[in-house]
PDB file of N, CA and C in Angstrom:
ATOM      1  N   UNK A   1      33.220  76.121  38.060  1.00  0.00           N
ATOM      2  CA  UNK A   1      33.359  75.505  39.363  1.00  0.00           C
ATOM      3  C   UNK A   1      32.020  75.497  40.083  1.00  0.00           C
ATOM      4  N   UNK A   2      31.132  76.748  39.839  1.00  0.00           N
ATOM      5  CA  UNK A   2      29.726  76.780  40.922  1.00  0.00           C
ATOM      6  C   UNK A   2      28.887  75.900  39.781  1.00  0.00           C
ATOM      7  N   UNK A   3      28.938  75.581  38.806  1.00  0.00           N
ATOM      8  CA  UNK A   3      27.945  74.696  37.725  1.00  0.00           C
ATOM      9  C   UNK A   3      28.060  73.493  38.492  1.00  0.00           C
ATOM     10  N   UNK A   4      29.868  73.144  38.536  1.00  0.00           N
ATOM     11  CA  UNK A   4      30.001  71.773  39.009  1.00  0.00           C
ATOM     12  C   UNK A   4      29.529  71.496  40.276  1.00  0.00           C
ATOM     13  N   UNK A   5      29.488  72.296  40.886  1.00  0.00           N
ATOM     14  CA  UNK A   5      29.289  72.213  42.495  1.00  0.00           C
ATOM     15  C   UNK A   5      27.292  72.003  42.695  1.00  0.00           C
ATOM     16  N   UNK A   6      26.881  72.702  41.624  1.00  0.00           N
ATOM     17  CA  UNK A   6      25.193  72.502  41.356  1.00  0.00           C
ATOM     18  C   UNK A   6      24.935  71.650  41.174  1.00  0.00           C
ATOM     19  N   UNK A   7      25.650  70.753  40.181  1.00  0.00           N
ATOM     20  CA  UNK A   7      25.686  69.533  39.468  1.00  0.00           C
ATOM     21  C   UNK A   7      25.389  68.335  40.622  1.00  0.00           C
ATOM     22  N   UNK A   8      26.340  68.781  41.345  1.00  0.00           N
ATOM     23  CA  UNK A   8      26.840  67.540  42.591  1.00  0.00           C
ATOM     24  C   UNK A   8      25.816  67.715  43.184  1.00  0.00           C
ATOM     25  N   UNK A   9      25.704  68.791  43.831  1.00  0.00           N
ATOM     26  CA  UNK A   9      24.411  68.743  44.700  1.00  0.00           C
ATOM     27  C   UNK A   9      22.767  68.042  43.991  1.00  0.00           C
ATOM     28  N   UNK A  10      22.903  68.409  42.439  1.00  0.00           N
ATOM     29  CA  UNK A  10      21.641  67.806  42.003  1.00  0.00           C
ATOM     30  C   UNK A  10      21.642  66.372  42.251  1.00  0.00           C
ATOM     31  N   UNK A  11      22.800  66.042  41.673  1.00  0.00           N
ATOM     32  CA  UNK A  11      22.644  64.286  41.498  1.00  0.00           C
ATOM     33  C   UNK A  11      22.739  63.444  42.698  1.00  0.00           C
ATOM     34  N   UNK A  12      23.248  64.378  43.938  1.00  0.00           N
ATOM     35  CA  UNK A  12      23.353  64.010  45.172  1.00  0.00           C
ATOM     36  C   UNK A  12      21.886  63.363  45.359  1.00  0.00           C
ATOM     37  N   UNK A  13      20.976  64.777  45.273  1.00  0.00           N
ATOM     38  CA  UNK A  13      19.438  64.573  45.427  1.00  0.00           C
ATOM     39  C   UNK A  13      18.586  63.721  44.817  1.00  0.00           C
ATOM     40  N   UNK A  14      19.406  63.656  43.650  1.00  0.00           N
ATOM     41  CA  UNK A  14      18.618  62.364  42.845  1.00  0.00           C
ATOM     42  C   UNK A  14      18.699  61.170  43.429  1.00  0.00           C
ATOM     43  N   UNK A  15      19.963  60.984  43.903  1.00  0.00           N
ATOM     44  CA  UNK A  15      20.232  59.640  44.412  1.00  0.00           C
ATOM     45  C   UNK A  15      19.736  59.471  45.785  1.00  0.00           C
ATOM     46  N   UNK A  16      19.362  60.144  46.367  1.00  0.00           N
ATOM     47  CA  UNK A  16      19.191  60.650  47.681  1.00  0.00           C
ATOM     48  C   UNK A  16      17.646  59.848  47.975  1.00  0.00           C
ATOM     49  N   UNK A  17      16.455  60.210  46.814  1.00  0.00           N
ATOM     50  CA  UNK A  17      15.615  60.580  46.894  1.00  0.00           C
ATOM     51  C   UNK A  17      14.909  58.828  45.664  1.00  0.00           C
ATOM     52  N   UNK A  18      16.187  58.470  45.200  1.00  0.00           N
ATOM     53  CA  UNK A  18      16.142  56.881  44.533  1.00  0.00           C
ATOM     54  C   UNK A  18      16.112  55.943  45.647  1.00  0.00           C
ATOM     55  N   UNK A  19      17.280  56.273  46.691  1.00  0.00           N
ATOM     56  CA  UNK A  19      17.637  55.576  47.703  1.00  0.00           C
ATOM     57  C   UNK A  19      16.485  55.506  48.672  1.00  0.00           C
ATOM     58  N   UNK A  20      16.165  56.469  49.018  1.00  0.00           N
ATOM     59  CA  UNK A  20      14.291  57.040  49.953  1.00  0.00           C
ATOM     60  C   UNK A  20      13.218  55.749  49.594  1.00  0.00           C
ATOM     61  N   UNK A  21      12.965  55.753  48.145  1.00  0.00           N
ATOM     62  CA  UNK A  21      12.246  55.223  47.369  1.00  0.00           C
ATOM     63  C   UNK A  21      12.389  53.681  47.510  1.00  0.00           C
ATOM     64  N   UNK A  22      13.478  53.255  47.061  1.00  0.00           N
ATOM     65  CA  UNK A  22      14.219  51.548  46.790  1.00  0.00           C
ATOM     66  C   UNK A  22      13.686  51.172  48.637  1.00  0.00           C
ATOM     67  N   UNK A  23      14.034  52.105  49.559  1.00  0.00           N
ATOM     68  CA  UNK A  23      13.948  51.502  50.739  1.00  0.00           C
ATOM     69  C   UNK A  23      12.549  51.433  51.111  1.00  0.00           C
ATOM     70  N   UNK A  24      11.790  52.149  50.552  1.00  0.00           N
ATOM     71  CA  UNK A  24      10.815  52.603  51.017  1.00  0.00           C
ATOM     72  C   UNK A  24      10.139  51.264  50.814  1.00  0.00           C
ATOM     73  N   UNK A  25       9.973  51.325  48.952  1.00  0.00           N
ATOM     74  CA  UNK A  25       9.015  49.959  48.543  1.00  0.00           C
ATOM     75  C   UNK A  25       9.453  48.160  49.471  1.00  0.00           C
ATOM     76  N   UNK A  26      10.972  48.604  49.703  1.00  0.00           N
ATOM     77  CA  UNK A  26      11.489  47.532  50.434  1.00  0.00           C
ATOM     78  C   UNK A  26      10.960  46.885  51.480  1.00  0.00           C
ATOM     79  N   UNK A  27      10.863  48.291  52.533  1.00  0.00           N
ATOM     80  CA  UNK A  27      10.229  47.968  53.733  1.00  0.00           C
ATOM     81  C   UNK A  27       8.426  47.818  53.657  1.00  0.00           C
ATOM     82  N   UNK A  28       7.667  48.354  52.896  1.00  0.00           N
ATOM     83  CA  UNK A  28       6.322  48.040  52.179  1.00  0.00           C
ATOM     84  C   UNK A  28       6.510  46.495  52.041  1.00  0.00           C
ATOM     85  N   UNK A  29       7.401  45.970  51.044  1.00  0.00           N
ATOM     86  CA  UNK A  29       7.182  44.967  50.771  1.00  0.00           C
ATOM     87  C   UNK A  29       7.221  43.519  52.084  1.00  0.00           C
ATOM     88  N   UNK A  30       8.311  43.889  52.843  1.00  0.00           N
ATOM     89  CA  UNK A  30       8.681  42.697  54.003  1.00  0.00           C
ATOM     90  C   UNK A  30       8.246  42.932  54.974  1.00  0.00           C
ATOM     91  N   UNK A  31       7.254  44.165  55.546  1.00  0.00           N
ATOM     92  CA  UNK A  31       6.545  44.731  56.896  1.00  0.00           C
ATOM     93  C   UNK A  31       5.479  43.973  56.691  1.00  0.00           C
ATOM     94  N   UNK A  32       5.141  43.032  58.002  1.00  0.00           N
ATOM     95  CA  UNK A  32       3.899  42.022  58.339  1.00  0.00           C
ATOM     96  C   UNK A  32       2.742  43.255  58.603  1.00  0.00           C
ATOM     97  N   UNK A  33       1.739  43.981  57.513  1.00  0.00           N
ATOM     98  CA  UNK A  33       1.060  45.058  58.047  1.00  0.00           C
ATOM     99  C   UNK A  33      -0.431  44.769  57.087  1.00  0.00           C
ATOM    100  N   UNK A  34      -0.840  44.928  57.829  1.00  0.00           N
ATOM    101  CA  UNK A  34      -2.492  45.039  57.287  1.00  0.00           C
ATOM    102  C   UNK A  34      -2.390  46.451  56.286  1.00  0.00           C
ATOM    103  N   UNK A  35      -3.689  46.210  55.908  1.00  0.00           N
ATOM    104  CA  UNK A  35      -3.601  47.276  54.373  1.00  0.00           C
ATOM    105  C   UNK A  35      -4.022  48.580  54.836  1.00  0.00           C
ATOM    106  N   UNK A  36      -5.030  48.554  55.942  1.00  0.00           N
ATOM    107  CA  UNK A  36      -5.139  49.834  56.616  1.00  0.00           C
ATOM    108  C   UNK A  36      -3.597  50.296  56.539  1.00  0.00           C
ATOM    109  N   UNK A  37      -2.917  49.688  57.509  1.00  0.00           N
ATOM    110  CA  UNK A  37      -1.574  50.316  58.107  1.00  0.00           C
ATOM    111  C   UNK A  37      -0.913  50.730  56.791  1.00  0.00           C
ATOM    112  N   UNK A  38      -0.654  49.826  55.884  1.00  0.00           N
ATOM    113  CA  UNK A  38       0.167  50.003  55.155  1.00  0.00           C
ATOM    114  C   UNK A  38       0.055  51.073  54.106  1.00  0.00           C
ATOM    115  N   UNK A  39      -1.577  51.312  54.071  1.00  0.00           N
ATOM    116  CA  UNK A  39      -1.764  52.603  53.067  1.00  0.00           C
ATOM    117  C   UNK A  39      -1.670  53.958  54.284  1.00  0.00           C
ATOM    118  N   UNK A  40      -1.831  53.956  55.213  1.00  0.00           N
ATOM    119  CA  UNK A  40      -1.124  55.357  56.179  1.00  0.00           C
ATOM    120  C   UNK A  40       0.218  55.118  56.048  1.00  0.00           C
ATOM    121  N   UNK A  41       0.834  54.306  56.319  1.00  0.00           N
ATOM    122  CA  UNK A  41       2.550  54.226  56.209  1.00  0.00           C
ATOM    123  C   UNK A  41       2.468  55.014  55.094  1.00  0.00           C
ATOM    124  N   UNK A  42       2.317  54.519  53.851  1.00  0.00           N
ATOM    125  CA  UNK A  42       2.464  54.789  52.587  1.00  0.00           C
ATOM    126  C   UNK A  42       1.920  56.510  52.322  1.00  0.00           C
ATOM    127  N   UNK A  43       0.941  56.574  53.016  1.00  0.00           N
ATOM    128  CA  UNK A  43       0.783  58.280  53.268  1.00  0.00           C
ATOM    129  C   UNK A  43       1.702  59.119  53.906  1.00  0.00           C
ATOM    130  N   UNK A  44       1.446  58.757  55.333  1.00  0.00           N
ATOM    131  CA  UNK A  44       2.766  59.365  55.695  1.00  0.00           C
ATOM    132  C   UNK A  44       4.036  59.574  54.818  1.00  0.00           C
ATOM    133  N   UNK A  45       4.557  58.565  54.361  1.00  0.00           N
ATOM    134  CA  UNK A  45       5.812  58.582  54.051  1.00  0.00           C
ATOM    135  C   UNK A  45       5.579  59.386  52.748  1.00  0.00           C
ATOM    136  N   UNK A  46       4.479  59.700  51.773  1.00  0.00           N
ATOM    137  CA  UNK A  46       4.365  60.536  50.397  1.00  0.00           C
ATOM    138  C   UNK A  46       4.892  62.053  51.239  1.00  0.00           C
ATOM    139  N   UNK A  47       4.136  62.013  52.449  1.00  0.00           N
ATOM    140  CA  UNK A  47       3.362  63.365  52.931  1.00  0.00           C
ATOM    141  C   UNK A  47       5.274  64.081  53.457  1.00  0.00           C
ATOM    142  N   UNK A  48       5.808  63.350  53.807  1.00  0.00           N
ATOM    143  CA  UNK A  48       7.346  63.166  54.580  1.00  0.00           C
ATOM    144  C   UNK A  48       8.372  63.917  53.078  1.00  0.00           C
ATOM    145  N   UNK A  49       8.053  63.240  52.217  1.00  0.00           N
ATOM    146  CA  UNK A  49       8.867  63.138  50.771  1.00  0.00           C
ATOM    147  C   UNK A  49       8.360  64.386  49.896  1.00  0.00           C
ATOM    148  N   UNK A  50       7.303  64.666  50.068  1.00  0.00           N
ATOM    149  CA  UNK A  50       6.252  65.994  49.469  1.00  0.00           C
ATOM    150  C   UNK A  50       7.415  67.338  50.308  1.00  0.00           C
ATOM    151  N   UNK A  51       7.264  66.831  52.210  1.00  0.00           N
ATOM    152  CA  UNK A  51       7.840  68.065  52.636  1.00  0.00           C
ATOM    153  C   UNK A  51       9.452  68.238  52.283  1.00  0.00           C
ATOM    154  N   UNK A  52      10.605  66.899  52.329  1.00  0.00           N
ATOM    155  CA  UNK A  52      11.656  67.626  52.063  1.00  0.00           C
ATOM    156  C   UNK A  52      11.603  67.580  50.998  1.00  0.00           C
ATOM    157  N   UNK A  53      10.880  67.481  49.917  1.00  0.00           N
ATOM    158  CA  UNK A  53      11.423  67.848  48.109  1.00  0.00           C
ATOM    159  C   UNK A  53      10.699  69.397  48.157  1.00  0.00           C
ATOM    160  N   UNK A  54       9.815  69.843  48.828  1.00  0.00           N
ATOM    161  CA  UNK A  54       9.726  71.145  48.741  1.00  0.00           C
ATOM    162  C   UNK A  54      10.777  71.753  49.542  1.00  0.00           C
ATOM    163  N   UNK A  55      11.398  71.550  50.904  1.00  0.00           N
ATOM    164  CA  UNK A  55      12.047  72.140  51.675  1.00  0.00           C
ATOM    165  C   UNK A  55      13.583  72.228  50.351  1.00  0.00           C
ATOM    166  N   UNK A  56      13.961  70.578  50.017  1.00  0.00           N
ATOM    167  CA  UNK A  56      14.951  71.353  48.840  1.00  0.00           C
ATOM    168  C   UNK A  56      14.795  72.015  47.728  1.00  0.00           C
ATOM    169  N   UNK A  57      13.574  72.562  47.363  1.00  0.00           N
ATOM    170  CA  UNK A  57      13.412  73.317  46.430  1.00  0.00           C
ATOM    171  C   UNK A  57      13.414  74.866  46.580  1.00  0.00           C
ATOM    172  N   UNK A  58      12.993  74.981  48.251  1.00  0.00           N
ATOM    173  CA  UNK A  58      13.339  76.340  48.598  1.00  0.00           C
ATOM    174  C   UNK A  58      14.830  76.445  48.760  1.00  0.00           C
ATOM    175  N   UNK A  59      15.565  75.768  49.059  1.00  0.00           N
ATOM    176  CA  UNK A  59      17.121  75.505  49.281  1.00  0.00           C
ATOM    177  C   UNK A  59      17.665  75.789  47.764  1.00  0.00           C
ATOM    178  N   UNK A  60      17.193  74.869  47.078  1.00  0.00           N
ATOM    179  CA  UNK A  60      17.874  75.690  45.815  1.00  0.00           C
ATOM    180  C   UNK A  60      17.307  77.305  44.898  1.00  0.00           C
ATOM    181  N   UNK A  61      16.331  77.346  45.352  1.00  0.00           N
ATOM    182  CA  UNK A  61      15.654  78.553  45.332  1.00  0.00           C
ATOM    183  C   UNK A  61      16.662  79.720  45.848  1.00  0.00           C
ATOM    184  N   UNK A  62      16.762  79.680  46.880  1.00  0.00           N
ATOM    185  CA  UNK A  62      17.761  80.957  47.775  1.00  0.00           C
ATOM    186  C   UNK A  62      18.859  80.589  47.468  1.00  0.00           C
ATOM    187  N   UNK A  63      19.799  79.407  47.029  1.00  0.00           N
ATOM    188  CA  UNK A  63      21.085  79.276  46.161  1.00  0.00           C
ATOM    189  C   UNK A  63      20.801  79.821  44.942  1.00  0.00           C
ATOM    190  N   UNK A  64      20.478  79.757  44.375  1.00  0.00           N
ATOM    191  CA  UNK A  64      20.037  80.235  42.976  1.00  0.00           C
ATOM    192  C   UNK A  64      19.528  81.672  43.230  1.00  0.00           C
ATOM    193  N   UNK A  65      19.407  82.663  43.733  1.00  0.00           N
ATOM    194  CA  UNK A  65      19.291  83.689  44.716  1.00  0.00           C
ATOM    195  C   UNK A  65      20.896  84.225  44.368  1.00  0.00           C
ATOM    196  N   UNK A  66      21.445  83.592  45.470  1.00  0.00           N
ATOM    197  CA  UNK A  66      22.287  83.726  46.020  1.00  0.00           C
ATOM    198  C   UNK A  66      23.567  83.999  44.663  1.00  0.00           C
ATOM    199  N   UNK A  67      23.551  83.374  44.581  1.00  0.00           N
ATOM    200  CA  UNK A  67      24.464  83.304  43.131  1.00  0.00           C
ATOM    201  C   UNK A  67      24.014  84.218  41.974  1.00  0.00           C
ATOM    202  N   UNK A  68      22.716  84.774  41.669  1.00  0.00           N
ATOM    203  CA  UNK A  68      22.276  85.660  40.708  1.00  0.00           C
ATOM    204  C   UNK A  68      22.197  86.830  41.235  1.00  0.00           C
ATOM    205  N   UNK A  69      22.619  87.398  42.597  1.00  0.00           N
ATOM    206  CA  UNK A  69      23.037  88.251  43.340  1.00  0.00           C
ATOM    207  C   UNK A  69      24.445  89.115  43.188  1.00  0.00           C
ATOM    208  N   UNK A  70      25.464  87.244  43.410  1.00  0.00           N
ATOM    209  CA  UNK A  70      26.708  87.814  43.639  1.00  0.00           C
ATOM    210  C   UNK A  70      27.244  87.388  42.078  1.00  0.00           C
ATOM    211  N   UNK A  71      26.609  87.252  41.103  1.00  0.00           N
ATOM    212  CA  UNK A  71      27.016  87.702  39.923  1.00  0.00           C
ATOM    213  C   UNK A  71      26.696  88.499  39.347  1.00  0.00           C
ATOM    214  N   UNK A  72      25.465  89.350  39.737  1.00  0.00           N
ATOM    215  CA  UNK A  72      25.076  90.671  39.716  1.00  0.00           C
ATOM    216  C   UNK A  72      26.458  91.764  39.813  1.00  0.00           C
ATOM    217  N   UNK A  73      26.401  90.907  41.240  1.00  0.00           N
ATOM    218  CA  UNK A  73      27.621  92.327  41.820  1.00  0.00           C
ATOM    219  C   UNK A  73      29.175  92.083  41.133  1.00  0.00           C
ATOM    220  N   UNK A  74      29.132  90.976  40.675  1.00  0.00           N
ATOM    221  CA  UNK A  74      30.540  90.919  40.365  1.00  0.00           C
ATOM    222  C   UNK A  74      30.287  91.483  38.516  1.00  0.00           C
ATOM    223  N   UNK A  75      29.267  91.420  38.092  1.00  0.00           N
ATOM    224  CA  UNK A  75      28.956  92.085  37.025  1.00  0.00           C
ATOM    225  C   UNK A  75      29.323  93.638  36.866  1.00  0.00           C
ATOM    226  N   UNK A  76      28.977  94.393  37.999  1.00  0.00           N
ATOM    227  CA  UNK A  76      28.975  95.863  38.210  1.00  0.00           C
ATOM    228  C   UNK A  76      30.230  96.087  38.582  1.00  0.00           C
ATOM    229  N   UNK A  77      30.712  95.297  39.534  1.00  0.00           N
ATOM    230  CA  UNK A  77      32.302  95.629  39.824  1.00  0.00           C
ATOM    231  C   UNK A  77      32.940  95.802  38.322  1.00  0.00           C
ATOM    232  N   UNK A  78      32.836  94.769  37.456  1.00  0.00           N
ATOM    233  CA  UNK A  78      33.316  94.548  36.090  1.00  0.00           C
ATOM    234  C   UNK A  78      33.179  95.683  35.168  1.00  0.00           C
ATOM    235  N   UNK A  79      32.102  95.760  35.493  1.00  0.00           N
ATOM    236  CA  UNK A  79      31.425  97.268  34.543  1.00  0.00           C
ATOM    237  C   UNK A  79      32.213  98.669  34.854  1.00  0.00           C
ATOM    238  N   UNK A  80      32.582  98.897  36.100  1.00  0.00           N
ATOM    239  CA  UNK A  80      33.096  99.992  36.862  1.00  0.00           C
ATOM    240  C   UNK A  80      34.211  99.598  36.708  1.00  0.00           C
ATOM    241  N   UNK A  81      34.932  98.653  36.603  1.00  0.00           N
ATOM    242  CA  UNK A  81      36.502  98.944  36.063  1.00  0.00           C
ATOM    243  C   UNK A  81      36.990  98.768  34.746  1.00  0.00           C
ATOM    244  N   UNK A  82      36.056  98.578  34.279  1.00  0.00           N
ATOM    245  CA  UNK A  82      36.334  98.813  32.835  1.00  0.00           C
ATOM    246  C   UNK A  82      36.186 100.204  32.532  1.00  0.00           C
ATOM    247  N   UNK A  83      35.084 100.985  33.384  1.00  0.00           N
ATOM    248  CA  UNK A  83      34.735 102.667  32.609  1.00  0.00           C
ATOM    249  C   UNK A  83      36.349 103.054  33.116  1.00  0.00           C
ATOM    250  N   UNK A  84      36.647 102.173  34.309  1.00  0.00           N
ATOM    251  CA  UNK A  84      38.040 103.334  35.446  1.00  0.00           C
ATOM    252  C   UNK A  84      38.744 103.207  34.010  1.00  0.00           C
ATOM    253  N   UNK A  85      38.682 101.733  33.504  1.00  0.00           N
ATOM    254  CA  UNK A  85      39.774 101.932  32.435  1.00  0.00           C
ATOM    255  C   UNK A  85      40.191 102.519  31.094  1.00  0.00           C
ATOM    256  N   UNK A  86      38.877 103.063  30.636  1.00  0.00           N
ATOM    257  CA  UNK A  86      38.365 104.237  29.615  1.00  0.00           C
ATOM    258  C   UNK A  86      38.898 105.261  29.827  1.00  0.00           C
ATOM    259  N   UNK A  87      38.497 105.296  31.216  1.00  0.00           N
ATOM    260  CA  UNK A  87      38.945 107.379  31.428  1.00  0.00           C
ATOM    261  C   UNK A  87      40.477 107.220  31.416  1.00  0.00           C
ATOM    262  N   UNK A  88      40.802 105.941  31.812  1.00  0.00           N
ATOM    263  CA  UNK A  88      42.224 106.431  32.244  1.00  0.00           C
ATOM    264  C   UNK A  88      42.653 106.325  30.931  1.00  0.00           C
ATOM    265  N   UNK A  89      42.413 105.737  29.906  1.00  0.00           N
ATOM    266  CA  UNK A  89      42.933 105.425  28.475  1.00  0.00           C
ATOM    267  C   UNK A  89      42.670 106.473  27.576  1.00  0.00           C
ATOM    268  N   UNK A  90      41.409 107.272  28.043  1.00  0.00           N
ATOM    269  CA  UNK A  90      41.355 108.323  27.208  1.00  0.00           C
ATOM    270  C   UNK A  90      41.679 109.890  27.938  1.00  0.00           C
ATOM    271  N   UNK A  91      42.021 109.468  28.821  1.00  0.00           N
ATOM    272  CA  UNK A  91      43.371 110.662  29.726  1.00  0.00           C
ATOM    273  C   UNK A  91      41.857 111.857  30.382  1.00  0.00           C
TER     274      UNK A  91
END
């Protein structure tokens, strides 16, 4: 269920970040702009796309955290009731 739920969120971003792109060259292409302008647009907008693909990379960073944490702990819980279930099996 948390694979699938990673999954979604990846391809979300993919598409997310296709869609960014398709519009981007779009509006490049039909904006009445001199080449000055259009190569700062075109900066800006790298410089824009640079910050949230890092901002989601720290996002999946601390999910990925997050989850190698609480499968940690659900590891040890596991571990500790299995010994409860030793002792109790071997009296």
């Amino acid at each position: 269920m948390v694979l699938m739920a990673q999954n979604n969120s990846g391809e979300r971003l993919i598409w997310f970040f296709a869609g960014a792109a398709v519009g981007a060259a779009l509006g490049i292409l039909f904006a009445p702009q001199s080449g000055a302008d259009t190569r700062r647009f075109i900066g800006r907008k790298a410089d824009e796309a640079r910050d949230s693909i890092e901002d989601a990379g720290r996002d999946m960073l601390d999910r990925g955290r997050d989850l190698y944490a609480k499968g940690r702990e659900i590891a040890d819980e596991a571990a500790e009731l299995f010994e409860r279930g030793r002792r109790i099996v071997q009296g």
